[in-house]
C-alpha atoms as a PDB file:
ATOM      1  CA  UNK A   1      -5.869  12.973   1.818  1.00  0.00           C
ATOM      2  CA  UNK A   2      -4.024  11.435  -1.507  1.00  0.00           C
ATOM      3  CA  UNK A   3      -2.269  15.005  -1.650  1.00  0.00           C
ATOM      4  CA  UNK A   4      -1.202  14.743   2.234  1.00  0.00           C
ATOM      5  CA  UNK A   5      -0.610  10.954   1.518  1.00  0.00           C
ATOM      6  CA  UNK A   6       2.262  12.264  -1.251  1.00  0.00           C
ATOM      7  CA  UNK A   7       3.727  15.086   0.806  1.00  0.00           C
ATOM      8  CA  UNK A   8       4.924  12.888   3.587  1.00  0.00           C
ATOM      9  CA  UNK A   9       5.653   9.195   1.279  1.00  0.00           C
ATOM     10  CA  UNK A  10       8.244  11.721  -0.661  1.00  0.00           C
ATOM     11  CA  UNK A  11      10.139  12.105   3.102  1.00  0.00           C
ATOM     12  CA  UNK A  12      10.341   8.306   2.675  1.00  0.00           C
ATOM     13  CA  UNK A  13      12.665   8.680  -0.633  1.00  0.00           C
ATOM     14  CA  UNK A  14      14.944  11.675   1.255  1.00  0.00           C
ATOM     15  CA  UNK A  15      15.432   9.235   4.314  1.00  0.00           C
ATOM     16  CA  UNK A  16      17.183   6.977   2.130  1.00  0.00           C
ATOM     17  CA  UNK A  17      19.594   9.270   0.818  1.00  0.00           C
ATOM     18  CA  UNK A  18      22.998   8.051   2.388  1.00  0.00           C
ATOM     19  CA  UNK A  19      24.411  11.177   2.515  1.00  0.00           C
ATOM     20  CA  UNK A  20      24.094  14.502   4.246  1.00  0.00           C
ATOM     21  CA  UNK A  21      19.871  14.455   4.418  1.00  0.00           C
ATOM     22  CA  UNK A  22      17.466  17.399   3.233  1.00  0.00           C
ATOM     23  CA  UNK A  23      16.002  17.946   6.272  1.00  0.00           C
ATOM     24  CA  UNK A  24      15.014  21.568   4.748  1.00  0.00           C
ATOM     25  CA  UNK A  25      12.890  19.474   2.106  1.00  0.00           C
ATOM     26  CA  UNK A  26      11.028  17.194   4.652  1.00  0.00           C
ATOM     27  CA  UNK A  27      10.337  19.936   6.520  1.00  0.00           C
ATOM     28  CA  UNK A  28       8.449  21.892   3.775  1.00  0.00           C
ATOM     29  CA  UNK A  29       7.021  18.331   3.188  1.00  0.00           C
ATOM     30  CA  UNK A  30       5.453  18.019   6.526  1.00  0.00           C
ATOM     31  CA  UNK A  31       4.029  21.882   6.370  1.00  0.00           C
ATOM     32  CA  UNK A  32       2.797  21.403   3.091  1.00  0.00           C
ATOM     33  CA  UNK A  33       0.738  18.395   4.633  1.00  0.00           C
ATOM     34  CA  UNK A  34      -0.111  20.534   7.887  1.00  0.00           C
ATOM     35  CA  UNK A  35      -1.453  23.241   5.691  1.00  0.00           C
ATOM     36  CA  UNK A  36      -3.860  21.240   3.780  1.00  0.00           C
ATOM     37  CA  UNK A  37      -4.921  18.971   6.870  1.00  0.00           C
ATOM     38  CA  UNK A  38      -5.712  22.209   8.443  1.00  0.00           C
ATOM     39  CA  UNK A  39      -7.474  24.331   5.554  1.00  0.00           C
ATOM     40  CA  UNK A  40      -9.320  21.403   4.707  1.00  0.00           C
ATOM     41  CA  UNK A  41     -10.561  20.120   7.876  1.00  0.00           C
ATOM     42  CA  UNK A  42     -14.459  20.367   6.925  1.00  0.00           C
ATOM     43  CA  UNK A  43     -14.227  18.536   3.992  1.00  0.00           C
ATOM     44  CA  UNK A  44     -11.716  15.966   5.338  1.00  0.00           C
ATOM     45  CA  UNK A  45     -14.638  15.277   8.062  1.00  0.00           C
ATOM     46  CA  UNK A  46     -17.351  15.737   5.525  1.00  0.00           C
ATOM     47  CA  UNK A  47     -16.414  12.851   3.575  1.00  0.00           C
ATOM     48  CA  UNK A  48     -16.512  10.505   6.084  1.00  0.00           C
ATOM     49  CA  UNK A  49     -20.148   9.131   7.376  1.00  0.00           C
ATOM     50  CA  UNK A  50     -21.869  10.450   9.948  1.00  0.00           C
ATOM     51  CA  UNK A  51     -22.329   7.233  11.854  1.00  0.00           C
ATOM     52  CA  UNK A  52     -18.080   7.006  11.760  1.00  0.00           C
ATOM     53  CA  UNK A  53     -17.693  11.185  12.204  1.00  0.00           C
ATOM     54  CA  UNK A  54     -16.580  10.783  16.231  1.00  0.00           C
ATOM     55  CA  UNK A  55     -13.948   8.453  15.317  1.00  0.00           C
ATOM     56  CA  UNK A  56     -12.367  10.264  12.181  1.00  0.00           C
ATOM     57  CA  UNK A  57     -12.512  13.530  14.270  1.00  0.00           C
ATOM     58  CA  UNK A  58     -10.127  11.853  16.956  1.00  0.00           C
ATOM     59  CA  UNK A  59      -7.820  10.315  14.338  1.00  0.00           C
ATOM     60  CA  UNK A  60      -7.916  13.409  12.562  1.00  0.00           C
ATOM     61  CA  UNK A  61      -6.770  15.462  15.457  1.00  0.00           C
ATOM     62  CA  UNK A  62      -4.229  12.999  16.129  1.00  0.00           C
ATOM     63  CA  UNK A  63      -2.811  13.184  12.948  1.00  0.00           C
ATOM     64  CA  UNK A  64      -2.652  17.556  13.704  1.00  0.00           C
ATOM     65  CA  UNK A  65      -1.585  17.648  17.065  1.00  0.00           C
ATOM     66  CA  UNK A  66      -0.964  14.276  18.996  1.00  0.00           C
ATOM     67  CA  UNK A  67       2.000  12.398  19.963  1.00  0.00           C
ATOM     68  CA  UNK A  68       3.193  10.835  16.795  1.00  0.00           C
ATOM     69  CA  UNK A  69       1.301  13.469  14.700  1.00  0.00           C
ATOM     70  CA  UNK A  70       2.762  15.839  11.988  1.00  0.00           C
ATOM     71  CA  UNK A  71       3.788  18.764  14.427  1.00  0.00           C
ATOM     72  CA  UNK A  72       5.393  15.718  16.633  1.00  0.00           C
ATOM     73  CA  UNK A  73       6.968  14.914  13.315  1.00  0.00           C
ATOM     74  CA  UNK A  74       8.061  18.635  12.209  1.00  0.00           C
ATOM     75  CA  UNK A  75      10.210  18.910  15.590  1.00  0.00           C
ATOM     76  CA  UNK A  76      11.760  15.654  15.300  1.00  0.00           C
ATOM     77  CA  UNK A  77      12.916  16.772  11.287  1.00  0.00           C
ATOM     78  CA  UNK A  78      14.269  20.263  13.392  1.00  0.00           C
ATOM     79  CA  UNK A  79      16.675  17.506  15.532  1.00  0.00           C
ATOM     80  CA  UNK A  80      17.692  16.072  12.466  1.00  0.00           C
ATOM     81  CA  UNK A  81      17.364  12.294  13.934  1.00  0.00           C
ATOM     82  CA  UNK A  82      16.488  10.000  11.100  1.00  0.00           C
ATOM     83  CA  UNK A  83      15.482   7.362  13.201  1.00  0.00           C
ATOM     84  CA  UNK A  84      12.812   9.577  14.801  1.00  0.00           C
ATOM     85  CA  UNK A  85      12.038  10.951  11.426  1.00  0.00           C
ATOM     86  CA  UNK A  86      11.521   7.429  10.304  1.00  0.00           C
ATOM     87  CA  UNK A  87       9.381   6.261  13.300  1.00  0.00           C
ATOM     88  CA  UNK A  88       7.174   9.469  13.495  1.00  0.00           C
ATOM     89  CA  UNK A  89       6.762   9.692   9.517  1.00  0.00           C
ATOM     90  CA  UNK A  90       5.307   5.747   9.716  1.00  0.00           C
ATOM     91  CA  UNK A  91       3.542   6.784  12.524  1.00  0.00           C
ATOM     92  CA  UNK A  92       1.640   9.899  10.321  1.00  0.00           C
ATOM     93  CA  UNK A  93       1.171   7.300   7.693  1.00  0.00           C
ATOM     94  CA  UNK A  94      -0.337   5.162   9.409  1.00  0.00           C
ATOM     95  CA  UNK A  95      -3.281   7.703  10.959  1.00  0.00           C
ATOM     96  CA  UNK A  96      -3.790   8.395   7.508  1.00  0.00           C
ATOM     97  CA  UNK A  97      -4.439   5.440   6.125  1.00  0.00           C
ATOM     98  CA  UNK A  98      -7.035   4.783   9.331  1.00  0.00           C
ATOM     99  CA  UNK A  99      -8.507   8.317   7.761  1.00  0.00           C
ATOM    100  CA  UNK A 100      -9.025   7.041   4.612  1.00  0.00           C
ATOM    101  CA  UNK A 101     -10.492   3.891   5.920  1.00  0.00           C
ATOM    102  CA  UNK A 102     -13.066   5.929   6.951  1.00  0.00           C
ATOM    103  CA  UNK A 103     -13.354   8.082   3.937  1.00  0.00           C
ATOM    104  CA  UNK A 104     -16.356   5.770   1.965  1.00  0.00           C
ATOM    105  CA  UNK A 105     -18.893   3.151   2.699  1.00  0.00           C
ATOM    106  CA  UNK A 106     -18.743   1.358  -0.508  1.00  0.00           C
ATOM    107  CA  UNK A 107     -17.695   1.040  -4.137  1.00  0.00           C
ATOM    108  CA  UNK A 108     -19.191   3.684  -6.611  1.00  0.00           C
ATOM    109  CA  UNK A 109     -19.948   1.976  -9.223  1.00  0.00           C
ATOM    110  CA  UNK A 110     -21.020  -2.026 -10.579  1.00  0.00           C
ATOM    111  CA  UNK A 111     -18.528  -4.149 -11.993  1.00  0.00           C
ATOM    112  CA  UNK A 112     -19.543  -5.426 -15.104  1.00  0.00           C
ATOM    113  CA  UNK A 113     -21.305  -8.916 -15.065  1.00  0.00           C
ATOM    114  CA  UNK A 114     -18.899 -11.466 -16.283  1.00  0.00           C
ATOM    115  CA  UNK A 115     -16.818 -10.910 -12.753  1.00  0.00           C
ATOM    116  CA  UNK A 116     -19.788 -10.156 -10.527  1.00  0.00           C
ATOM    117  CA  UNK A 117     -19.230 -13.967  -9.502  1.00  0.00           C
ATOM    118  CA  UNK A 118     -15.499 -12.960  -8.508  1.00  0.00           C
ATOM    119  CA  UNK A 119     -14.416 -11.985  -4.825  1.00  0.00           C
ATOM    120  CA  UNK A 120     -14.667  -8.215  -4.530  1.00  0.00           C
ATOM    121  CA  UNK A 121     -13.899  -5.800  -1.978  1.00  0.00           C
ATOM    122  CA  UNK A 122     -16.095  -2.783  -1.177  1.00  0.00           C
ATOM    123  CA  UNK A 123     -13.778  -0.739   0.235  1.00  0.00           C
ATOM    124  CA  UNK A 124     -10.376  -0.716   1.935  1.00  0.00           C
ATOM    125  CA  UNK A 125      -8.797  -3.318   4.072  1.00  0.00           C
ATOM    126  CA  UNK A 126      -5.086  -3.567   5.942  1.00  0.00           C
ATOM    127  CA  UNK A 127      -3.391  -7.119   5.877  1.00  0.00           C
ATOM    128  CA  UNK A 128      -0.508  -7.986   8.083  1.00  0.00           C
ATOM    129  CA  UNK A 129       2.488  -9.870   6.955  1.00  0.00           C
ATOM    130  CA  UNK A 130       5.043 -11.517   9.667  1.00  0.00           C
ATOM    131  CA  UNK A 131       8.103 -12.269   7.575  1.00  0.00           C
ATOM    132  CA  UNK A 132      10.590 -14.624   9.347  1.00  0.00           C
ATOM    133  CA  UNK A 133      14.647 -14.956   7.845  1.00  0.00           C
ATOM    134  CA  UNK A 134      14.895 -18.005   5.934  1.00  0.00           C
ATOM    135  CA  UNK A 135      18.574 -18.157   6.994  1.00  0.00           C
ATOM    136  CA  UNK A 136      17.901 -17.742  10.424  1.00  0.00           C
ATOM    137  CA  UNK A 137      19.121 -14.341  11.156  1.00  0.00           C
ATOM    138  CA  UNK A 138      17.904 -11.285  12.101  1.00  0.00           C
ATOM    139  CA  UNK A 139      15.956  -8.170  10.918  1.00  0.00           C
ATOM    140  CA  UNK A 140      17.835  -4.901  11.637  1.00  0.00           C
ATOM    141  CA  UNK A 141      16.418  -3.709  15.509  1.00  0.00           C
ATOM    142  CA  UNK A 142      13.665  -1.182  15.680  1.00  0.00           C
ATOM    143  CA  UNK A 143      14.843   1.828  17.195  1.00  0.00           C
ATOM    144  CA  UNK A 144      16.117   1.620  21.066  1.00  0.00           C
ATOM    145  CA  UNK A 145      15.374  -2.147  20.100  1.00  0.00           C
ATOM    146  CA  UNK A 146      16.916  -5.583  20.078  1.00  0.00           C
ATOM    147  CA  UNK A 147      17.405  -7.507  16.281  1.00  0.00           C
ATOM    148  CA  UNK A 148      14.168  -9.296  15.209  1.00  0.00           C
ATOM    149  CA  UNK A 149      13.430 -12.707  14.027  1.00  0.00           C
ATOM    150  CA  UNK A 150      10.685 -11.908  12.617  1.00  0.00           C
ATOM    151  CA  UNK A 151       9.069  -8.527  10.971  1.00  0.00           C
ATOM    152  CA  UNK A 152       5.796  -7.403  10.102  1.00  0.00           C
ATOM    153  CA  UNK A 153       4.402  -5.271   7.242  1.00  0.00           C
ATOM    154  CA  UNK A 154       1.290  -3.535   7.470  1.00  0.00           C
ATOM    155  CA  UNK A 155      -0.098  -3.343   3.781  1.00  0.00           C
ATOM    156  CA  UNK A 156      -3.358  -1.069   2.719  1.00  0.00           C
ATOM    157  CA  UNK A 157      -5.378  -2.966  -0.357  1.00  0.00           C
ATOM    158  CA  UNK A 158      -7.771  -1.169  -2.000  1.00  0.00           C
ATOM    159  CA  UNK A 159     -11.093  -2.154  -3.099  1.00  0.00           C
ATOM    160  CA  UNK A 160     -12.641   1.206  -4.083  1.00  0.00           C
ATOM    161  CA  UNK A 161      -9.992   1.421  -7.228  1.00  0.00           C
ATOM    162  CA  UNK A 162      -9.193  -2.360  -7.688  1.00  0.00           C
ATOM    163  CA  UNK A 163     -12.067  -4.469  -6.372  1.00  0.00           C
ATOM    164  CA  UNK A 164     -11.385  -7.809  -8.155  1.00  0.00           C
ATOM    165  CA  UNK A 165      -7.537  -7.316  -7.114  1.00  0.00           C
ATOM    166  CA  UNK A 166      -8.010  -6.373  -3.551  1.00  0.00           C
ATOM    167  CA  UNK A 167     -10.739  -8.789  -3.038  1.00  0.00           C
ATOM    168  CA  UNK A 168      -9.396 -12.079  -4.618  1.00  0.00           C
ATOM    169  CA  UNK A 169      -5.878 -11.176  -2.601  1.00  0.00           C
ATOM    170  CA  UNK A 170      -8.313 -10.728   0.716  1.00  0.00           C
ATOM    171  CA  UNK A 171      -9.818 -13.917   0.319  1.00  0.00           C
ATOM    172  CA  UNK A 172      -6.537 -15.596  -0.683  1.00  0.00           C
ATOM    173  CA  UNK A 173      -5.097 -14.301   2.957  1.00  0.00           C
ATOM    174  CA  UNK A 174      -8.135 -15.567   5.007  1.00  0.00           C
ATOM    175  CA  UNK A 175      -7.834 -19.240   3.131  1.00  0.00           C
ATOM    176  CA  UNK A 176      -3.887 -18.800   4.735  1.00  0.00           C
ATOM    177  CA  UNK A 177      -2.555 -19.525   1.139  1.00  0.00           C
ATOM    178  CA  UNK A 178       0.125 -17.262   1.825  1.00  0.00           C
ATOM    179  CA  UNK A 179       1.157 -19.199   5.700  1.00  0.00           C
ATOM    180  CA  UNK A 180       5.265 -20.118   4.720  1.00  0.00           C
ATOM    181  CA  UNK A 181       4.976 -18.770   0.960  1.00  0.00           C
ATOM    182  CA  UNK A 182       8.610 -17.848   0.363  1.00  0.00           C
ATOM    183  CA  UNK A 183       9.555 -14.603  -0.810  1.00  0.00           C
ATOM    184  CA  UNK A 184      12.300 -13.787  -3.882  1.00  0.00           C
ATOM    185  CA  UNK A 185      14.227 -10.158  -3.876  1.00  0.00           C
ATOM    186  CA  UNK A 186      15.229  -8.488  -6.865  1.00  0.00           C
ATOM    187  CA  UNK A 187      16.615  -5.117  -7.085  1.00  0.00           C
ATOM    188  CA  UNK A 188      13.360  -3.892  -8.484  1.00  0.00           C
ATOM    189  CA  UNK A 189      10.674  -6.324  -6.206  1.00  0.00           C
ATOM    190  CA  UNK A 190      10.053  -8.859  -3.690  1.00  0.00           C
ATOM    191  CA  UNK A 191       8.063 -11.180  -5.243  1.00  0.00           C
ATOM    192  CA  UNK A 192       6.168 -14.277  -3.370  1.00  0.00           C
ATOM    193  CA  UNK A 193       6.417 -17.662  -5.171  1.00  0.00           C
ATOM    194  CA  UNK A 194       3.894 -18.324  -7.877  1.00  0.00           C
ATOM    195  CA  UNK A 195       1.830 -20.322  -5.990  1.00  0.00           C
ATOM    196  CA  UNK A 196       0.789 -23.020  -9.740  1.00  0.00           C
ATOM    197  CA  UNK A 197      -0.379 -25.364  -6.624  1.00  0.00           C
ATOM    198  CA  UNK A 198      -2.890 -23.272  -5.224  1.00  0.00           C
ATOM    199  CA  UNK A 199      -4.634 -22.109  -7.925  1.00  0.00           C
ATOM    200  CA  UNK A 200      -7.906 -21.060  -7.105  1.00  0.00           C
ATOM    201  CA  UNK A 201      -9.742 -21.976 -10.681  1.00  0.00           C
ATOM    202  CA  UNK A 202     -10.072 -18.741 -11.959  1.00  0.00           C
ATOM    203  CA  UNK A 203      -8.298 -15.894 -13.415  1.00  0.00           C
ATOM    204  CA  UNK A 204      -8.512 -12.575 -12.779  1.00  0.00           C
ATOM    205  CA  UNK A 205      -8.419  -9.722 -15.292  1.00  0.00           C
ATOM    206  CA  UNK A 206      -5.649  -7.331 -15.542  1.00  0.00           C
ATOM    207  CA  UNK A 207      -7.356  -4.227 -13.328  1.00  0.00           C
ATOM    208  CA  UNK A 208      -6.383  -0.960 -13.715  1.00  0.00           C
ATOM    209  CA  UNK A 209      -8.549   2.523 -12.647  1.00  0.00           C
ATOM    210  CA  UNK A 210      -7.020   6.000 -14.946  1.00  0.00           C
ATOM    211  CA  UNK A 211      -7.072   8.417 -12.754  1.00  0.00           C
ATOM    212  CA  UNK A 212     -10.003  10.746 -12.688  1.00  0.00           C
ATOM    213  CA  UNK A 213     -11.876   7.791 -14.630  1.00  0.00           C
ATOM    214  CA  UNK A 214     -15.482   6.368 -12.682  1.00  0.00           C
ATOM    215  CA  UNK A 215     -14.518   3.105 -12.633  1.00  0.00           C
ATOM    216  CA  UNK A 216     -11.871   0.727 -13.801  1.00  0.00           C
ATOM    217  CA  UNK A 217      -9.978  -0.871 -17.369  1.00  0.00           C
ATOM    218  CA  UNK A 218     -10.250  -4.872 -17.636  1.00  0.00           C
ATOM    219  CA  UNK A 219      -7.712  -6.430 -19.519  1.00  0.00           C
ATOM    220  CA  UNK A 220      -6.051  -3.360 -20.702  1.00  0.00           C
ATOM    221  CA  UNK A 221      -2.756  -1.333 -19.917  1.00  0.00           C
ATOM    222  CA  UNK A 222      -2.492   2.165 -19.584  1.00  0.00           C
ATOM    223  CA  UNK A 223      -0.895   4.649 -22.332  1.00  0.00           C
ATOM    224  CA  UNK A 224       1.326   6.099 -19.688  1.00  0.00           C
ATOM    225  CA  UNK A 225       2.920   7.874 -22.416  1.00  0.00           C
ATOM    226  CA  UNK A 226      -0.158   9.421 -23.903  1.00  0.00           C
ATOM    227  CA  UNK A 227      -0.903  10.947 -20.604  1.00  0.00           C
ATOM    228  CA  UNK A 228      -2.762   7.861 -19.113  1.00  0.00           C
ATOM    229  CA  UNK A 229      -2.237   7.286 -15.140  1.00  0.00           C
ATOM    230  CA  UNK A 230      -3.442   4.962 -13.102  1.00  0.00           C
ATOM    231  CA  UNK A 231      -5.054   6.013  -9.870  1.00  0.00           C
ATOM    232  CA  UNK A 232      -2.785   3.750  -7.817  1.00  0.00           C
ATOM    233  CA  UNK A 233       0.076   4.059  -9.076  1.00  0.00           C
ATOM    234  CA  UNK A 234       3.088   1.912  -9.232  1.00  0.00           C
ATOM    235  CA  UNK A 235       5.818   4.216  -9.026  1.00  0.00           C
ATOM    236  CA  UNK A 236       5.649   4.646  -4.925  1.00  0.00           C
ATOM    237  CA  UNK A 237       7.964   2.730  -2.891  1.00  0.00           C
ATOM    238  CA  UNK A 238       5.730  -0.510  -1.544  1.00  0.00           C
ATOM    239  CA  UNK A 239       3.252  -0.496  -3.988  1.00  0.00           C
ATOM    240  CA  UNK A 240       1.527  -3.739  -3.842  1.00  0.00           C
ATOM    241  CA  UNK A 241       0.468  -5.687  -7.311  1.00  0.00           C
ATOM    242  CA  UNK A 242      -0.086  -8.683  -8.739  1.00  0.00           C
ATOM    243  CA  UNK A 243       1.787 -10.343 -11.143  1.00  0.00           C
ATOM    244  CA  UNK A 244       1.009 -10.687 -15.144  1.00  0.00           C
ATOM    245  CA  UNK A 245      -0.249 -13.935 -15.560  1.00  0.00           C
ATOM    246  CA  UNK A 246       2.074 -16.818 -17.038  1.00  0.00           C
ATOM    247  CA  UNK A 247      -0.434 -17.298 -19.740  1.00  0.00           C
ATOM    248  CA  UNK A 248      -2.042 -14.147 -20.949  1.00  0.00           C
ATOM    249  CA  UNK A 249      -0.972 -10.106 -19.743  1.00  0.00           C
ATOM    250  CA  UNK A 250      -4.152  -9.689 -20.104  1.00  0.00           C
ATOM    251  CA  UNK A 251      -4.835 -11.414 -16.652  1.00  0.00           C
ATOM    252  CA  UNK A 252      -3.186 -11.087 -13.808  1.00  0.00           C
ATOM    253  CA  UNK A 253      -1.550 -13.973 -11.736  1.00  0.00           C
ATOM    254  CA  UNK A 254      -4.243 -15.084  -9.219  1.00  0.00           C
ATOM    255  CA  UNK A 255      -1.761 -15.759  -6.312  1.00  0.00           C
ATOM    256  CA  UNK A 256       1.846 -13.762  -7.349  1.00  0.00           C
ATOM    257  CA  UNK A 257       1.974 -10.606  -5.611  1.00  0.00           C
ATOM    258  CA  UNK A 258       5.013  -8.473  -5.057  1.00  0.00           C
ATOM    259  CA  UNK A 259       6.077  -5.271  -3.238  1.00  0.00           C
ATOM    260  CA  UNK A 260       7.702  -2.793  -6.133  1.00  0.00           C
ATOM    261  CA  UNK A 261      11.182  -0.656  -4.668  1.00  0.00           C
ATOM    262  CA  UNK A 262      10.397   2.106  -6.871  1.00  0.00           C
ATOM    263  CA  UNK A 263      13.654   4.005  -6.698  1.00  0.00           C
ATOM    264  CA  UNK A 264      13.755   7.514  -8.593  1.00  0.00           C
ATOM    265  CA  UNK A 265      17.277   7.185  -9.838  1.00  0.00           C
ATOM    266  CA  UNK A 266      15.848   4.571 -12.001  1.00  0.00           C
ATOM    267  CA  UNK A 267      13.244   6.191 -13.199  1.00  0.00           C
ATOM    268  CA  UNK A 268      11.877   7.258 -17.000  1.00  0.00           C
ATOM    269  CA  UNK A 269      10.693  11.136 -17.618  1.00  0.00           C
ATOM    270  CA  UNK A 270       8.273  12.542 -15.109  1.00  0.00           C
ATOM    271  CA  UNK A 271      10.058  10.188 -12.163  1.00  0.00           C
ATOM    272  CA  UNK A 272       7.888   7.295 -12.995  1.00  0.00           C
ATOM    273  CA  UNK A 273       8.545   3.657 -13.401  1.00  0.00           C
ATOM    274  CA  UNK A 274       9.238   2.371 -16.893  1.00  0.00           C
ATOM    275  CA  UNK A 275       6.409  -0.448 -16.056  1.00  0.00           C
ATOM    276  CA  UNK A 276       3.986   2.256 -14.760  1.00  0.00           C
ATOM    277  CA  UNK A 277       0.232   1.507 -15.750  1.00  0.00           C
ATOM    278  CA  UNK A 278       1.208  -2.376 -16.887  1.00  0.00           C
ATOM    279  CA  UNK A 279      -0.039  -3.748 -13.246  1.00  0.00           C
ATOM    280  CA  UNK A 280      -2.706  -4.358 -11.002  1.00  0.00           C
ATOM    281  CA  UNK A 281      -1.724  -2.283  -7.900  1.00  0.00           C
ATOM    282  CA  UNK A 282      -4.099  -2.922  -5.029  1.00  0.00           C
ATOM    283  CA  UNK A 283      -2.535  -1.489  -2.191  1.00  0.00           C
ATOM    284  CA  UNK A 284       0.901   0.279  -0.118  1.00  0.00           C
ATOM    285  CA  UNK A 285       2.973  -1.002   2.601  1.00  0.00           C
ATOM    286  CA  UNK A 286       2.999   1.609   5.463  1.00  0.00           C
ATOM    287  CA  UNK A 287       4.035   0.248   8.483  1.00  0.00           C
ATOM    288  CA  UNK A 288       7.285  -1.839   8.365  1.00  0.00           C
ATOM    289  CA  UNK A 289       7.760  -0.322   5.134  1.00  0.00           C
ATOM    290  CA  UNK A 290      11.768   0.197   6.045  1.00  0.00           C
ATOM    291  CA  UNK A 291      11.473  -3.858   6.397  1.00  0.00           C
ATOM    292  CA  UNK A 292      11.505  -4.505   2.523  1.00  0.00           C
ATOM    293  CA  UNK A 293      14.903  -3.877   1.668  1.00  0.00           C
ATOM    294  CA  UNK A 294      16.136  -6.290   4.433  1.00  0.00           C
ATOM    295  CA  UNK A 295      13.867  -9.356   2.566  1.00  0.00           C
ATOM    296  CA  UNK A 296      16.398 -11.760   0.938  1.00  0.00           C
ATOM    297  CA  UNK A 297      14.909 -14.531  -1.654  1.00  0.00           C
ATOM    298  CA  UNK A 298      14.529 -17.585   0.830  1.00  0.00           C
ATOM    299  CA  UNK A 299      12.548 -15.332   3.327  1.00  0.00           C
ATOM    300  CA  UNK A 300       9.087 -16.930   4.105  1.00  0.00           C
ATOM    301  CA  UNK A 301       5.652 -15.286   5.180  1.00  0.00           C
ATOM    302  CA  UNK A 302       5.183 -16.865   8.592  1.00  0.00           C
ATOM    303  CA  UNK A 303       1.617 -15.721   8.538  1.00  0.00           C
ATOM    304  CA  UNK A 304      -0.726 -13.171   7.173  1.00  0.00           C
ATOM    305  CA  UNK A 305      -4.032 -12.130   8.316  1.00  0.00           C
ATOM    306  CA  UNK A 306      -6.348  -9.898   7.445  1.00  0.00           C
ATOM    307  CA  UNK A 307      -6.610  -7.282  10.159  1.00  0.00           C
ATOM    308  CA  UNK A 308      -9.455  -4.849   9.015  1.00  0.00           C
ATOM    309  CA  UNK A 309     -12.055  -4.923   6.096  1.00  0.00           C
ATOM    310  CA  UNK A 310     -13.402  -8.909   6.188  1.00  0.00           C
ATOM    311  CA  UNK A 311     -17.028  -7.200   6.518  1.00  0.00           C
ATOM    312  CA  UNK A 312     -15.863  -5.311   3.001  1.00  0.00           C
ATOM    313  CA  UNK A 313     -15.158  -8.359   1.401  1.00  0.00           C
ATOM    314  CA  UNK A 314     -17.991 -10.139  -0.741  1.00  0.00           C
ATOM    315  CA  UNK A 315     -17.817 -13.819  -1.456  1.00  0.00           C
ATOM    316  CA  UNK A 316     -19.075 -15.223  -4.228  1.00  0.00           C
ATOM    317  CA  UNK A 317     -21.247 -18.446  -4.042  1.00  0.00           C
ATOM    318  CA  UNK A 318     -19.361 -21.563  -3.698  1.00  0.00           C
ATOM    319  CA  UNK A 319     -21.422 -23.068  -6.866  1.00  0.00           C
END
């Protein structure tokens, strides 16, 4: 799914290119994608549990066949509208994220006892963000649609690879610390404020799983250029991580978060970012994704809530 998952986020970086657009490329993109879905269909299913089979079987034929899945998405690369593109690619996204959802019931492996006390997720959740101007005007329309006042992002945290991350940012949403937090916008980020008032009274460690590691690194950065990657990694455009902490880089912040706008062009070797394996990503935008680069610093969170996972989500006791 992480191999599909790449396929189709690359179409995100080709939509962007202001010139004449590679449709050729996105469509090898989207049949690269197809052919996996399809040759790996058993083991796609397999993985998910039997009690949740019915469901990922309809989601997974959506995401083959149905009306905003990938062939649905291969014929509206062949018209060469970028707004369809755009709409249809979220769309595919978006199904497989709800795939993945599915994938596993819980995390893997213990954390180790000095943060067993800490929020944790035990699996994947998807928070929604309604973002309102802070200069009253307007996100760009939607396609066929009228300018917004306000836009939401879909975001996908994940527990399974950053438990302490995804679950302290979980709880932070359903305590509404983040209702009319105002956003900053670099060229490399959007950034929400630091939050010093709402400190929660702990700190959380800097989290960070290597890729094809059990379990993750606390307090430690990766060697990206000894060949360490992280299995979320920051170099995707809407990445989702915390902060370093003001204090120590060996913690994280435990309210900053920001959205990263990796952008190739400024890039190291390899096409990753020059700060990969130095953060605690916990998640991806996927829908409203195309909102970020319309967020100006002033912009406030009217609201987020967290849509799916509050059953995954393990609070620790009050004491």
């Amino acid at each position: 799914m992480k191999t599909i998952q790449d396929s189709l986020e690359e179409i995100l970086y080709l939509l962007r290119i202001p010139q004449r657009k590679p449709y050729g490329t996105m469509e090898g993109n989207v049949k690269k994608a197809l052919k996996i879905a399809t040759d790996e269909k058993d083991s796609i299913l397999a993985s998910i549990p039997t009690d949740l089979r019915e469901k990922g079987s309809t989601l997974y034929a959506s995401l083959i066949d149905g009306k905003n899945g990938l062939q649905a998405l291969l014929a509206c690369i062949k018209d060469k509208d970028p707004d369809k593109v755009s709409v249809g690619l979220a769309s595919s996204l978006d199904t497989i994220a709800e795939l993945e959802l599915l994938q596993a019931p819980g995390l893997s492996f213990l954390l180790p006892e000095q943060y067993q006390r800490y929020p944790r997720l035990t699996g994947r959740g998807i928070v929604e963000l309604t973002i309102e101007k802070g200069d009253g005007s307007t996100f760009s329309p939607e396609a066929g649609g009228e300018p917004r006042k306000t836009a939401k992002i879909q975001v996908v945290i994940d527990g399974y690879s950053a438990p302490l991350t995804a679950g302290n940012f979980a709880k932070l949403i359903i305590d509404e610390a983040y209702n009319g937090a105002k956003l900053r916008s670099t060229d490399q980020a959007v950034l929400s404020d630091n939050g010093l008032d709402k400190n929660n009274g702990y700190s959380v460690p800097l989290e960070i799983k290597p890729s094809g590691q059990f379990e993750p690194l606390y307090r430690t950065k990766l060697d990206v250029q000894d060949g360490e990657l992280p299995t979320l990694p920051l170099s995707v455009y809407g990445a989702v991580a915390m902060a370093h902490s003001e204090v120590n880089e060996e913690y994280s912040s435990p309210y900053q978060f920001f959205f990263y706008l990796y952008d190739k062009r400024n890039a190291g070797l390899g096409g990753l970012s020059f700060d990969e394996g130095e953060f605690s990503v916990f998640g991806y935008a996927t829908a409203g994704r195309d909102i970020l680069s319309q967020i100006k610093t002033g912009d406030v969170i009217q609201s987020a809530k967290l849509i799916d996972g509050q059953d995954r989500l393990v609070l620790p006791d009050e004491k």
